[in-house]
PDB file of N, CA and C in Angstrom:
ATOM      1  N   UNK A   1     -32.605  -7.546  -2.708  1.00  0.00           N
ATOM      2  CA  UNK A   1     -32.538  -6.173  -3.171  1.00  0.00           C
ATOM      3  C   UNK A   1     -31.782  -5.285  -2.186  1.00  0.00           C
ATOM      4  N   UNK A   2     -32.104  -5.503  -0.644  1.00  0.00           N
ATOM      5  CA  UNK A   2     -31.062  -4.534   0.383  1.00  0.00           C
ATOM      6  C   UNK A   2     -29.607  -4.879   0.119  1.00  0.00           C
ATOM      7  N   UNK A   3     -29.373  -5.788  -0.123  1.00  0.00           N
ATOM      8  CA  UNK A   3     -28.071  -6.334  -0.151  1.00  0.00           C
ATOM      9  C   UNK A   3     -27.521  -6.019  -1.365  1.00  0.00           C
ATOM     10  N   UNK A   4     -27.844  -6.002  -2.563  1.00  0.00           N
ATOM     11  CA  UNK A   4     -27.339  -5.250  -3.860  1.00  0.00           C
ATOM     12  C   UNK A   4     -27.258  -3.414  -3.486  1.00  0.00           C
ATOM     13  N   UNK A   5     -28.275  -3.389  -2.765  1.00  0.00           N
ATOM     14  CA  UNK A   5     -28.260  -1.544  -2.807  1.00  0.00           C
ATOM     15  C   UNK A   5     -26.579  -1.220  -1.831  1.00  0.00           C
ATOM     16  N   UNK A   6     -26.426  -1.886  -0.412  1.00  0.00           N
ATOM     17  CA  UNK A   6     -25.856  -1.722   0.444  1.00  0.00           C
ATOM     18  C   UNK A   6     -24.622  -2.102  -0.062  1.00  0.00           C
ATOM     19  N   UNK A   7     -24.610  -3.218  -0.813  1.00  0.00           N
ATOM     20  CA  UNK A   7     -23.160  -3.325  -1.939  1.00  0.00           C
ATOM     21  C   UNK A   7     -22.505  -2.354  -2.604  1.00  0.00           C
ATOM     22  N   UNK A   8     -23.834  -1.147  -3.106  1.00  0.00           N
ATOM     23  CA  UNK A   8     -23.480  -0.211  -3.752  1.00  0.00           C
ATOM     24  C   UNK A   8     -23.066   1.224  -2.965  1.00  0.00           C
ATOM     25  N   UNK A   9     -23.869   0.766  -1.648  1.00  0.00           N
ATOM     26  CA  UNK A   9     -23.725   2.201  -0.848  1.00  0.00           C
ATOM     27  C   UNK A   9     -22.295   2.288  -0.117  1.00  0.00           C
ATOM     28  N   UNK A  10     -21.345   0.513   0.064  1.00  0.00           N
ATOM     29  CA  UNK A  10     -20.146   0.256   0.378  1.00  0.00           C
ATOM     30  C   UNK A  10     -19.232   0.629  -0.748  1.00  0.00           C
ATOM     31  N   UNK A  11     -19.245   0.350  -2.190  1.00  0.00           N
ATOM     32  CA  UNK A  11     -18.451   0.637  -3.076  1.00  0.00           C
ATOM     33  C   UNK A  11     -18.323   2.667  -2.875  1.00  0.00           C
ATOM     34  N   UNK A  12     -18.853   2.616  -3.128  1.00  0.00           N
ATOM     35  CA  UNK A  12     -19.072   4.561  -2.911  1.00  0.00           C
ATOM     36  C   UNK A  12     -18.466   5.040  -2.383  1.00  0.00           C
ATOM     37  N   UNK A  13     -18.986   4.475  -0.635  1.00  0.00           N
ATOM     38  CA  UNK A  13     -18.254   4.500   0.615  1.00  0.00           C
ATOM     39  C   UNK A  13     -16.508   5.063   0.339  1.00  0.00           C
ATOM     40  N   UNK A  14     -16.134   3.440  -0.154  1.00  0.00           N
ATOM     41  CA  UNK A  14     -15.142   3.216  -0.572  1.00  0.00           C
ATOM     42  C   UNK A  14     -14.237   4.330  -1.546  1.00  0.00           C
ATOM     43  N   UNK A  15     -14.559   4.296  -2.233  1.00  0.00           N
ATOM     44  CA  UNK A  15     -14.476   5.289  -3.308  1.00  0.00           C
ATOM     45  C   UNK A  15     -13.804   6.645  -2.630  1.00  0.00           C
ATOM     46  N   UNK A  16     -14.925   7.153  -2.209  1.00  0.00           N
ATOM     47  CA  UNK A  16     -15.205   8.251  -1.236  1.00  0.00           C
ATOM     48  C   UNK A  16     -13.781   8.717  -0.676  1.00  0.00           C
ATOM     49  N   UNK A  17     -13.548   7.454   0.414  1.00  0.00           N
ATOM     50  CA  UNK A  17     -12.601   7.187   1.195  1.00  0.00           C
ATOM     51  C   UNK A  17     -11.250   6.936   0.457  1.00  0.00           C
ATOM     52  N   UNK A  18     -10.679   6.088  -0.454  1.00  0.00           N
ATOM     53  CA  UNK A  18      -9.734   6.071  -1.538  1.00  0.00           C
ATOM     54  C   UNK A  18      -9.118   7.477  -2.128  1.00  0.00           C
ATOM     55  N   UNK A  19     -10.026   7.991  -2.856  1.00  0.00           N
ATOM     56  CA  UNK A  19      -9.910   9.335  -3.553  1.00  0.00           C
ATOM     57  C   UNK A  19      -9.075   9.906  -2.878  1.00  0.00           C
ATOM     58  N   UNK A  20      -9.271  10.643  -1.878  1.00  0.00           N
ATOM     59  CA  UNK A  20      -8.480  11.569  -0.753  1.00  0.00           C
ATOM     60  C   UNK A  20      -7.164  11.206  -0.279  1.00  0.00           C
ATOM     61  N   UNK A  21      -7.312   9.538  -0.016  1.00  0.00           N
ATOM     62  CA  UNK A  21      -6.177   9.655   0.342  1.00  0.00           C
ATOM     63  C   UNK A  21      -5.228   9.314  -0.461  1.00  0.00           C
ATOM     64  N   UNK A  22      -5.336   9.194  -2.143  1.00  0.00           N
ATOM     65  CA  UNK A  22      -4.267   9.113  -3.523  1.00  0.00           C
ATOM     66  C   UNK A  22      -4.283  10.703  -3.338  1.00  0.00           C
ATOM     67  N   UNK A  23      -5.250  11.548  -3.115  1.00  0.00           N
ATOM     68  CA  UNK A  23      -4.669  13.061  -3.480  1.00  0.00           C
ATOM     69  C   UNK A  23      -4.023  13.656  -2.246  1.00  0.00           C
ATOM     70  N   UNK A  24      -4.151  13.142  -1.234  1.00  0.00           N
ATOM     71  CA  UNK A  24      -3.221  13.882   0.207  1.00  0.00           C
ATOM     72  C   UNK A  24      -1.856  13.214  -0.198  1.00  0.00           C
ATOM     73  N   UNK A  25      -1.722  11.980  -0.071  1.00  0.00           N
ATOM     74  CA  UNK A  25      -0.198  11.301  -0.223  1.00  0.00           C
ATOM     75  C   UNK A  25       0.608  11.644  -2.026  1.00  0.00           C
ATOM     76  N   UNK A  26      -0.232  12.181  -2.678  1.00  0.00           N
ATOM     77  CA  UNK A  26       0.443  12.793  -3.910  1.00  0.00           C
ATOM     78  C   UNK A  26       1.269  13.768  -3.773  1.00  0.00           C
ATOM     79  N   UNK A  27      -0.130  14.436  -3.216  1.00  0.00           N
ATOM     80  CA  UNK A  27       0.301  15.674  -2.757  1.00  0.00           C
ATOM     81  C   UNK A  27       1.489  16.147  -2.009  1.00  0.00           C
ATOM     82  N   UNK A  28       1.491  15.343  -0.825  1.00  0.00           N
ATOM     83  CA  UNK A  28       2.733  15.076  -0.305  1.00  0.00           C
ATOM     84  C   UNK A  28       3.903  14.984  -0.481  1.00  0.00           C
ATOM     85  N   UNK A  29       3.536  13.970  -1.606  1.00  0.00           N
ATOM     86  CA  UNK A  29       4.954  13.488  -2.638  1.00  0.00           C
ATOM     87  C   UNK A  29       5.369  14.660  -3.294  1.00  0.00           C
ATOM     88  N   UNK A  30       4.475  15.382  -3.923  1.00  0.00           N
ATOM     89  CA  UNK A  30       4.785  16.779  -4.947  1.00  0.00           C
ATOM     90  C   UNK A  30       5.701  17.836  -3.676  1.00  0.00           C
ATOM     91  N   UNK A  31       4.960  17.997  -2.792  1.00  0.00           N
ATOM     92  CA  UNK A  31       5.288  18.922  -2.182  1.00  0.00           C
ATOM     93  C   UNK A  31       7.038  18.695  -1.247  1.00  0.00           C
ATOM     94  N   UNK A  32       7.412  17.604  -1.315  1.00  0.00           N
ATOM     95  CA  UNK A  32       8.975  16.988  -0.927  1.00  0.00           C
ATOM     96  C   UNK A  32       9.512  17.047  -1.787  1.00  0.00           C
ATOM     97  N   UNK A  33       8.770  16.696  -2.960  1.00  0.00           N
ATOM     98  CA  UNK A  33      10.332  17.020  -4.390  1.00  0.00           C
ATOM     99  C   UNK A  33      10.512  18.610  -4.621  1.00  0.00           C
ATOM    100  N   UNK A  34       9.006  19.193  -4.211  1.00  0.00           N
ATOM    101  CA  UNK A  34       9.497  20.663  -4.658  1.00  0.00           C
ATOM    102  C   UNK A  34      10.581  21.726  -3.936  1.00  0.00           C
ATOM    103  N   UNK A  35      10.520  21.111  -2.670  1.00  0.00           N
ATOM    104  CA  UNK A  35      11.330  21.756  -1.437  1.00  0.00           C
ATOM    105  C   UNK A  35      12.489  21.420  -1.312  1.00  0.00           C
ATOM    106  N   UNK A  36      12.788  20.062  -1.766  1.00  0.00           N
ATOM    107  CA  UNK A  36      14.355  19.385  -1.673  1.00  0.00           C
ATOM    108  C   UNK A  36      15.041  18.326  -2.694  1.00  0.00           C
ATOM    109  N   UNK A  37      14.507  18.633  -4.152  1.00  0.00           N
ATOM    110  CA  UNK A  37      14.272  17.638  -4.976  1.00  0.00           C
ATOM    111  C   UNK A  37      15.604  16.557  -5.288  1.00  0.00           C
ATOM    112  N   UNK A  38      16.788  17.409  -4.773  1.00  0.00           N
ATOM    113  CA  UNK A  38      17.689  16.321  -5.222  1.00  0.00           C
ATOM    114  C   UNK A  38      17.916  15.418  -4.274  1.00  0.00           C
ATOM    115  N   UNK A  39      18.012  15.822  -3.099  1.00  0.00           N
ATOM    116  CA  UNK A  39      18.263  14.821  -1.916  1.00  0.00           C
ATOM    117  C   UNK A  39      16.923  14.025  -1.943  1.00  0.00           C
ATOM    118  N   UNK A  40      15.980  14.134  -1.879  1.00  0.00           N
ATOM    119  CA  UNK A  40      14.563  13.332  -2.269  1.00  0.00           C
ATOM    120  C   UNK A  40      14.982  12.229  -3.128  1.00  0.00           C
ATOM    121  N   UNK A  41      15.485  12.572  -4.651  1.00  0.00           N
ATOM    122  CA  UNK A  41      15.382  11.411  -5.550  1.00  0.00           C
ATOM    123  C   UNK A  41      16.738  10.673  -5.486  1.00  0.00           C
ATOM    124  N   UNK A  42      17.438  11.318  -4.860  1.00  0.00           N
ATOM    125  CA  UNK A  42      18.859   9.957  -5.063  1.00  0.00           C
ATOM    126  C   UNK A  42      18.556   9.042  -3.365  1.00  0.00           C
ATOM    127  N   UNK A  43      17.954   9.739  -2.326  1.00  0.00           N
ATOM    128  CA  UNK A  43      17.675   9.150  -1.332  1.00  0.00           C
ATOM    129  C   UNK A  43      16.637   7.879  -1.621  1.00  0.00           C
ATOM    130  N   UNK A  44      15.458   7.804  -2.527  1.00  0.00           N
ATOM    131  CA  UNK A  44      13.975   7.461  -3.124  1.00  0.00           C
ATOM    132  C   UNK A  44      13.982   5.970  -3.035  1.00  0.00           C
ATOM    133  N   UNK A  45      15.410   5.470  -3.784  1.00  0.00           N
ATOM    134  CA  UNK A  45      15.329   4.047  -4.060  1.00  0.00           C
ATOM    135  C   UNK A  45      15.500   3.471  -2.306  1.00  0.00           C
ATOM    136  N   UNK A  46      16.843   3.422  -1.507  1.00  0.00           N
ATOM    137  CA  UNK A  46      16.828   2.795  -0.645  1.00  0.00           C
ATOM    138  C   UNK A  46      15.644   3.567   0.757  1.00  0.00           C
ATOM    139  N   UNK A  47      15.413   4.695   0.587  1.00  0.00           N
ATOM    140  CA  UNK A  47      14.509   5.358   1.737  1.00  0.00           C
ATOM    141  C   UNK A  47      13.051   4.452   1.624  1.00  0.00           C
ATOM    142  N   UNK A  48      12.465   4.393   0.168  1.00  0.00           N
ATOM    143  CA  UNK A  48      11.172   3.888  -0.173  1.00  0.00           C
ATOM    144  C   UNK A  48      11.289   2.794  -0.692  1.00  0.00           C
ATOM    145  N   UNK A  49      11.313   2.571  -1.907  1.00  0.00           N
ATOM    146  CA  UNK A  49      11.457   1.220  -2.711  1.00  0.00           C
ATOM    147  C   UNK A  49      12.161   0.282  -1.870  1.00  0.00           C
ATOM    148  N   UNK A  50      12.910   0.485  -1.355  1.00  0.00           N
ATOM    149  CA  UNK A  50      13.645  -0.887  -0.923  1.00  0.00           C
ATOM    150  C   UNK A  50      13.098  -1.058   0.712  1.00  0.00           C
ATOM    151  N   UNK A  51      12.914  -0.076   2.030  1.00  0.00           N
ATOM    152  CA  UNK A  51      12.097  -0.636   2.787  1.00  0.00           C
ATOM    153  C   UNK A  51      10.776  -1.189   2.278  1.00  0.00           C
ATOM    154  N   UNK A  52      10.147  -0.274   1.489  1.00  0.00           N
ATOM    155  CA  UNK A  52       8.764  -1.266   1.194  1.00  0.00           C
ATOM    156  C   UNK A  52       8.950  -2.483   1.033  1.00  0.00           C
ATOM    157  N   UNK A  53       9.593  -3.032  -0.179  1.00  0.00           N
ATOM    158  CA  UNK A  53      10.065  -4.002  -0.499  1.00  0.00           C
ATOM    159  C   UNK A  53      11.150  -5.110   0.796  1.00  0.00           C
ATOM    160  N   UNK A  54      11.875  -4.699   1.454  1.00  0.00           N
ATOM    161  CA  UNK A  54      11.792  -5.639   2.516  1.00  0.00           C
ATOM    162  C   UNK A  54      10.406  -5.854   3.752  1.00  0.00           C
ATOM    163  N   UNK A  55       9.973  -4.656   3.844  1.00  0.00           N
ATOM    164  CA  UNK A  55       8.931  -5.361   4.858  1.00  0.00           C
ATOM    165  C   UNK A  55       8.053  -6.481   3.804  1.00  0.00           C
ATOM    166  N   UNK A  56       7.580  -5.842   2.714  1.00  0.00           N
ATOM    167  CA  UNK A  56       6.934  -6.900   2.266  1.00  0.00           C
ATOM    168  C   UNK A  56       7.287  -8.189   1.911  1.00  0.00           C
ATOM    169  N   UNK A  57       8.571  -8.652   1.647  1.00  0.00           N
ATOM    170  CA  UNK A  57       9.153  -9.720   1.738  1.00  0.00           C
ATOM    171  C   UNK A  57       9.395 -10.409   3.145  1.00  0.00           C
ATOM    172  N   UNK A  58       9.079  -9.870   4.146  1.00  0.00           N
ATOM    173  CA  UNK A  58       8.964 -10.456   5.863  1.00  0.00           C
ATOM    174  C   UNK A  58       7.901 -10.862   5.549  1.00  0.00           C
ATOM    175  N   UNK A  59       7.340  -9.905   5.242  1.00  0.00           N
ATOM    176  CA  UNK A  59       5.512 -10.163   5.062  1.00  0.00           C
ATOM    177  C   UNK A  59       5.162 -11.608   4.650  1.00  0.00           C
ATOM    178  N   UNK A  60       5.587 -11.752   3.536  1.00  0.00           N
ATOM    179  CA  UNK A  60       5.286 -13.084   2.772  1.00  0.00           C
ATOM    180  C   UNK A  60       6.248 -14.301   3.669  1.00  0.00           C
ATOM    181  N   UNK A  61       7.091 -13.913   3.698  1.00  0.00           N
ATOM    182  CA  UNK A  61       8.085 -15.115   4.521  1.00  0.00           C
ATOM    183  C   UNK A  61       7.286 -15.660   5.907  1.00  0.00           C
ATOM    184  N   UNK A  62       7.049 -14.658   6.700  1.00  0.00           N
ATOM    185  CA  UNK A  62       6.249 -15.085   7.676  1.00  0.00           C
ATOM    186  C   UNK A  62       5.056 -15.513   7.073  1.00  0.00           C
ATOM    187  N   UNK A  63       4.567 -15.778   6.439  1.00  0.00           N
ATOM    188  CA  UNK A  63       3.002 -16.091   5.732  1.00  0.00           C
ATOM    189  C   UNK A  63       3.750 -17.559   5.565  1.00  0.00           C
ATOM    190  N   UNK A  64       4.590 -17.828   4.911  1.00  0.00           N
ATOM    191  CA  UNK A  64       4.881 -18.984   4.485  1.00  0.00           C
ATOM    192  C   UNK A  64       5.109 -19.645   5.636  1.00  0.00           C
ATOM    193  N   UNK A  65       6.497 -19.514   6.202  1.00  0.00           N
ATOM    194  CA  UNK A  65       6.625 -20.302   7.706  1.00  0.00           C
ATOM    195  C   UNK A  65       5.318 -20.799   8.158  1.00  0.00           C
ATOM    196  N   UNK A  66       4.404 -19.874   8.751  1.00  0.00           N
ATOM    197  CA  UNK A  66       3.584 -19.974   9.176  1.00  0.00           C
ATOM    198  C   UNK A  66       2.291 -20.811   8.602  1.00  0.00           C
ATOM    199  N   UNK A  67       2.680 -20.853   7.365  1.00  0.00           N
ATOM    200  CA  UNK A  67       1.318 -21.611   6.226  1.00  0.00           C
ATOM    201  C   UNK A  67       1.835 -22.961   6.747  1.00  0.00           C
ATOM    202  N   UNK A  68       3.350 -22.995   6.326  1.00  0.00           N
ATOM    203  CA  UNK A  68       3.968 -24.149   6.185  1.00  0.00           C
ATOM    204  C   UNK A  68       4.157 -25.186   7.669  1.00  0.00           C
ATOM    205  N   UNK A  69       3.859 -24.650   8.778  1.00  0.00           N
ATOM    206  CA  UNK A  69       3.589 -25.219  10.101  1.00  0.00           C
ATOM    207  C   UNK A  69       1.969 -25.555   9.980  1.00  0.00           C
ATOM    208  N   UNK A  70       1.485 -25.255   9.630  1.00  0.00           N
ATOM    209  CA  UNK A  70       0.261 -25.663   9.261  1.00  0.00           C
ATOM    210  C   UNK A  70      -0.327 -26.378   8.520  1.00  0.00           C
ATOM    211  N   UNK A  71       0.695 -26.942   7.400  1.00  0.00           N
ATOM    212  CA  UNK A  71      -0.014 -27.912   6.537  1.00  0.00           C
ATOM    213  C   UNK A  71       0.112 -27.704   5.136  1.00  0.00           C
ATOM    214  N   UNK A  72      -0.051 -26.682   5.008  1.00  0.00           N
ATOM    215  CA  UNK A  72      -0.327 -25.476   3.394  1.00  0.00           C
ATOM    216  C   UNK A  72       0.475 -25.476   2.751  1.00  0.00           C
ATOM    217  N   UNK A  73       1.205 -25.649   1.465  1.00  0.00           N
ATOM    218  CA  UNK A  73       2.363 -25.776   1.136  1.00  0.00           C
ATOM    219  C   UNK A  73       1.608 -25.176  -0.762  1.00  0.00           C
ATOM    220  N   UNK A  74       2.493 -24.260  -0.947  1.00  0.00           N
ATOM    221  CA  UNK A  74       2.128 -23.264  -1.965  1.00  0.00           C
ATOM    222  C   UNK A  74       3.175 -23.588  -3.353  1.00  0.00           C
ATOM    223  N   UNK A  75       2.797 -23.106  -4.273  1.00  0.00           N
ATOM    224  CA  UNK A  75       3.672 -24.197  -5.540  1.00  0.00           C
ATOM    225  C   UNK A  75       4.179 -22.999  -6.062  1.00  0.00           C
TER     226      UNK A  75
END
């Protein structure tokens, strides 16, 4: 029974913690397009989308190398 309650008092937690920070970094976002909106959206793809998208492709590459010195081999 502690362990179902404390499950619930972590989801919350969670919650709690989540919420704020989708409405600060929105917010954020709103408040850069409103101040400079054109240089913002033609900058958007390679400034955001595409660093995200390369770190996260290191991301995984090193996961693999690294799986793959180890044994792990992913299909």
């Amino acid at each position: 029974m502690i362990n179902n309650s404390f499950d619930m008092a972590l989801n919350y937690l969670g919650q709690l913690i989540v919420a704020p920070y989708f409405f600060y970094s929105g917010y954020g976002i709103m408040e850069r397009y409103k101040s400079n909106s054109v240089t913002y959206l033609n900058g958007f793809t390679v400034n955001r989308i595409f660093k995200t998208w390369y770190h996260f492709a290191l991301a995984v590459l090193l996961f693999l190398i690294i799986q793959s010195f180890l044994g792990n081999y992913f299909t």
